[in-house]
C-alpha atoms as a PDB file:
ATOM      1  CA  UNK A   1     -47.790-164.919  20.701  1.00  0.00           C
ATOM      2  CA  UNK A   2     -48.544-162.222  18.129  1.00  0.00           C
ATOM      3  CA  UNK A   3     -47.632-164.712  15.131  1.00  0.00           C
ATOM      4  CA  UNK A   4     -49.871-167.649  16.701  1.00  0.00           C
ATOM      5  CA  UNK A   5     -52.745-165.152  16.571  1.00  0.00           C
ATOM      6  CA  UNK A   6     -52.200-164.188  13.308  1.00  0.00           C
ATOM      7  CA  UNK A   7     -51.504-167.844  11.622  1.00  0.00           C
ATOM      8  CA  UNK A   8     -54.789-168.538  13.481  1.00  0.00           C
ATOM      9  CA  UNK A   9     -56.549-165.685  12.211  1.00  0.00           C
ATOM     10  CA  UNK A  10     -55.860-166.493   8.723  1.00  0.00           C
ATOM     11  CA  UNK A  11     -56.568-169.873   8.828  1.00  0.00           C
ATOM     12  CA  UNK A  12     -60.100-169.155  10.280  1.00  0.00           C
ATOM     13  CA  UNK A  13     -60.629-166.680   7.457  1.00  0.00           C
ATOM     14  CA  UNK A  14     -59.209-169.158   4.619  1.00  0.00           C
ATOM     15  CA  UNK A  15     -61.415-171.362   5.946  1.00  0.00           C
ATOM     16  CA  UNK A  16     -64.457-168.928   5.588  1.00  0.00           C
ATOM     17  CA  UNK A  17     -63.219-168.393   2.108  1.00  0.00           C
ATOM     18  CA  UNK A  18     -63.510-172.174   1.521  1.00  0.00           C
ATOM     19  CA  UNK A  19     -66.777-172.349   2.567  1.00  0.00           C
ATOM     20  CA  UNK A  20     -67.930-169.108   0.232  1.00  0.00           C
ATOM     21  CA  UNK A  21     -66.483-171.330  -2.980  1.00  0.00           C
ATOM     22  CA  UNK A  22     -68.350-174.355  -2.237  1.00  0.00           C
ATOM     23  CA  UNK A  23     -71.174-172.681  -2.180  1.00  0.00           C
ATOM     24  CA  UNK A  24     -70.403-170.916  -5.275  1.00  0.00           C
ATOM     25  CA  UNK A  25     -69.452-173.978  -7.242  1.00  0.00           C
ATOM     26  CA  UNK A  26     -73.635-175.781  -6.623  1.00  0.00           C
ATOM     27  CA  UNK A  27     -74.168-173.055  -8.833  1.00  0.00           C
ATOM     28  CA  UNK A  28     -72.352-174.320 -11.826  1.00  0.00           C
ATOM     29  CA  UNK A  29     -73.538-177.479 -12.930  1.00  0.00           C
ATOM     30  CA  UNK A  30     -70.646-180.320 -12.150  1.00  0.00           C
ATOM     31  CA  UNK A  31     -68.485-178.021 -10.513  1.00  0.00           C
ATOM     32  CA  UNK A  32     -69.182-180.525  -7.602  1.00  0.00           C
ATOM     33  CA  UNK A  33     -67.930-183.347  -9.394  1.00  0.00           C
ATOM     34  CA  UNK A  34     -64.824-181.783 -10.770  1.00  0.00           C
ATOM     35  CA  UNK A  35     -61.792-183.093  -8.440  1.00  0.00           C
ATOM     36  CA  UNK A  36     -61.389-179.728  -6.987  1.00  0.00           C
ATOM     37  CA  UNK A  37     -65.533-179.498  -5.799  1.00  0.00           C
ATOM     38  CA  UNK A  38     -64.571-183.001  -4.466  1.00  0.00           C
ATOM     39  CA  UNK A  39     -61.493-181.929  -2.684  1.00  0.00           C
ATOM     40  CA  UNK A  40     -63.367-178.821  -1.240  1.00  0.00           C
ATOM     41  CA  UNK A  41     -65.869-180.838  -0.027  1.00  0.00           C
ATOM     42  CA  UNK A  42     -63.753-183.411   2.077  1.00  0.00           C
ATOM     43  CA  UNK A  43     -62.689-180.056   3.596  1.00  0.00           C
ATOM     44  CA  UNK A  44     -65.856-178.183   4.109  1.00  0.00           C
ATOM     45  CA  UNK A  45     -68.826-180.941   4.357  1.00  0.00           C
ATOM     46  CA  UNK A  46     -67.776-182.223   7.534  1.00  0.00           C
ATOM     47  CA  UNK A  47     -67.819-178.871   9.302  1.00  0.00           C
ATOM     48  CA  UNK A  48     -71.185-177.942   7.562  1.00  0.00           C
ATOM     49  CA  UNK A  49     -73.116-181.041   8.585  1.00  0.00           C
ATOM     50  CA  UNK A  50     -73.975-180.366  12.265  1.00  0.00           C
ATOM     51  CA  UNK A  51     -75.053-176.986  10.504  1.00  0.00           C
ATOM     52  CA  UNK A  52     -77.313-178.937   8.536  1.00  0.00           C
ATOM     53  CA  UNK A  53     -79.160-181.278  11.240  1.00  0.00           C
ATOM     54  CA  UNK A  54     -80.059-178.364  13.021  1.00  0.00           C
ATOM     55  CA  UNK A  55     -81.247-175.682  10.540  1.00  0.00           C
ATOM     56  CA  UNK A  56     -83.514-177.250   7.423  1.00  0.00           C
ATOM     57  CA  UNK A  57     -83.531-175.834   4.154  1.00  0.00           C
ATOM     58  CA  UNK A  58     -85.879-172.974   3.611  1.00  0.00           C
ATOM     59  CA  UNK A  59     -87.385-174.156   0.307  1.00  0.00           C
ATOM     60  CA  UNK A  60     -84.390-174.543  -2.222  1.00  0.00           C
ATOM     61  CA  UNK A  61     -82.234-172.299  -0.020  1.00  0.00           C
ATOM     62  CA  UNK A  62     -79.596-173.807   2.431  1.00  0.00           C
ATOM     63  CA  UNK A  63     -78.520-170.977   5.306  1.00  0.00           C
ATOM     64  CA  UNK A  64     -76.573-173.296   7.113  1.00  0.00           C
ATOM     65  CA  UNK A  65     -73.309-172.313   5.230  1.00  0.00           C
ATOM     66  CA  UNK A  66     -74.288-168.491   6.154  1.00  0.00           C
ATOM     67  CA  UNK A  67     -74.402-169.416   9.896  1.00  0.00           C
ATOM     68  CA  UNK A  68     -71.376-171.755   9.722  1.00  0.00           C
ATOM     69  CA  UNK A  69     -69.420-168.816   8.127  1.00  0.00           C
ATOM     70  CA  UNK A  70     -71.299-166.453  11.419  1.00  0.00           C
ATOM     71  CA  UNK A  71     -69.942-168.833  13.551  1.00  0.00           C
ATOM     72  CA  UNK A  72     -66.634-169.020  12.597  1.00  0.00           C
ATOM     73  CA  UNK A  73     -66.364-165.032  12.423  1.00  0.00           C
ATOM     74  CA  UNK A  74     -67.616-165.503  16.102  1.00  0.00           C
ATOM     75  CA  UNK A  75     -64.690-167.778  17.110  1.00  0.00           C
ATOM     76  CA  UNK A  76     -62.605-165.088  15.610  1.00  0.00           C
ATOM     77  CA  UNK A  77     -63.416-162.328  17.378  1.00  0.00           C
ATOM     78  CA  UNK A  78     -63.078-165.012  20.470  1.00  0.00           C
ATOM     79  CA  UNK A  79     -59.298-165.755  19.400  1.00  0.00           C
ATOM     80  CA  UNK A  80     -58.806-161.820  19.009  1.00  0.00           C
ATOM     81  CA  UNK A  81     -60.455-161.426  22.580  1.00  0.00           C
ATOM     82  CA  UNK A  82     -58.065-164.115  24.089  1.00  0.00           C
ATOM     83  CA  UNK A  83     -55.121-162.973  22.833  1.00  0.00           C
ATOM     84  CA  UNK A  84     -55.585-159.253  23.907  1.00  0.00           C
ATOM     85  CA  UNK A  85     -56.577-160.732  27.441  1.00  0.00           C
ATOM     86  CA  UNK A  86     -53.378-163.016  27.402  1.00  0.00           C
ATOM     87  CA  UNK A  87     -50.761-160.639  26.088  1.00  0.00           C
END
C-alpha cells in the first residue's frame, strides 16, 4: 500500500513540475512551438482549461496554472490523508 502511495505521490508532483515548465517555456519566444512545448502541452492544456473558464486573466497575467498547481498539492495532501486513514 506504501508503494501505491508513493508512485502516486510522485506522479502528482511530476505532474506539478510539468505544469511549472510550460509556464516557463511562454517566456521564451517559440519554446511553444518546439516539439517538446507541443508535447507538454497535449499533457498539461487539457488539465489547465477548466482552470481557465473559471478564473480570467488578470491583465497579461494567467493564475490559473498557480491554482491548478494549489489544487493538485491539495489532492496530495488528500492521497497522504487516505492512506494514513487506510493503513
Amino acid at each position: 500500500m506504501g508503494v501505491l502511495y508513493d508512485v502516486l505521490s510522485t506522479l502528482l508532483r511530476i505532474y506539478s513540475y510539468a505544469i511549472i515548465i510550460y509556464i516557463l517555456l511562454s517566456w521564451f519566444p517559440g519554446a511553444r512551438e518546439s516539439s517538446f512545448g507541443e508535447l507538454l502541452g497535449k499533457i498539461v492544456e487539457p488539465y489547465l482549461e477548466p482552470f481557465r473558464k473559471i478564473i480570467p486573466p488578470l491583465g497579461m497575467i494567467d493564475i490559473s496554472p498557480i491554482v491548478a498547481i494549489l489544487t493538485l498539492n491539495f489532492a496530495q495532501f488528500g492521497l497522504a490523508a487516505l492512506f494514513r486513514i487506510l493503513m
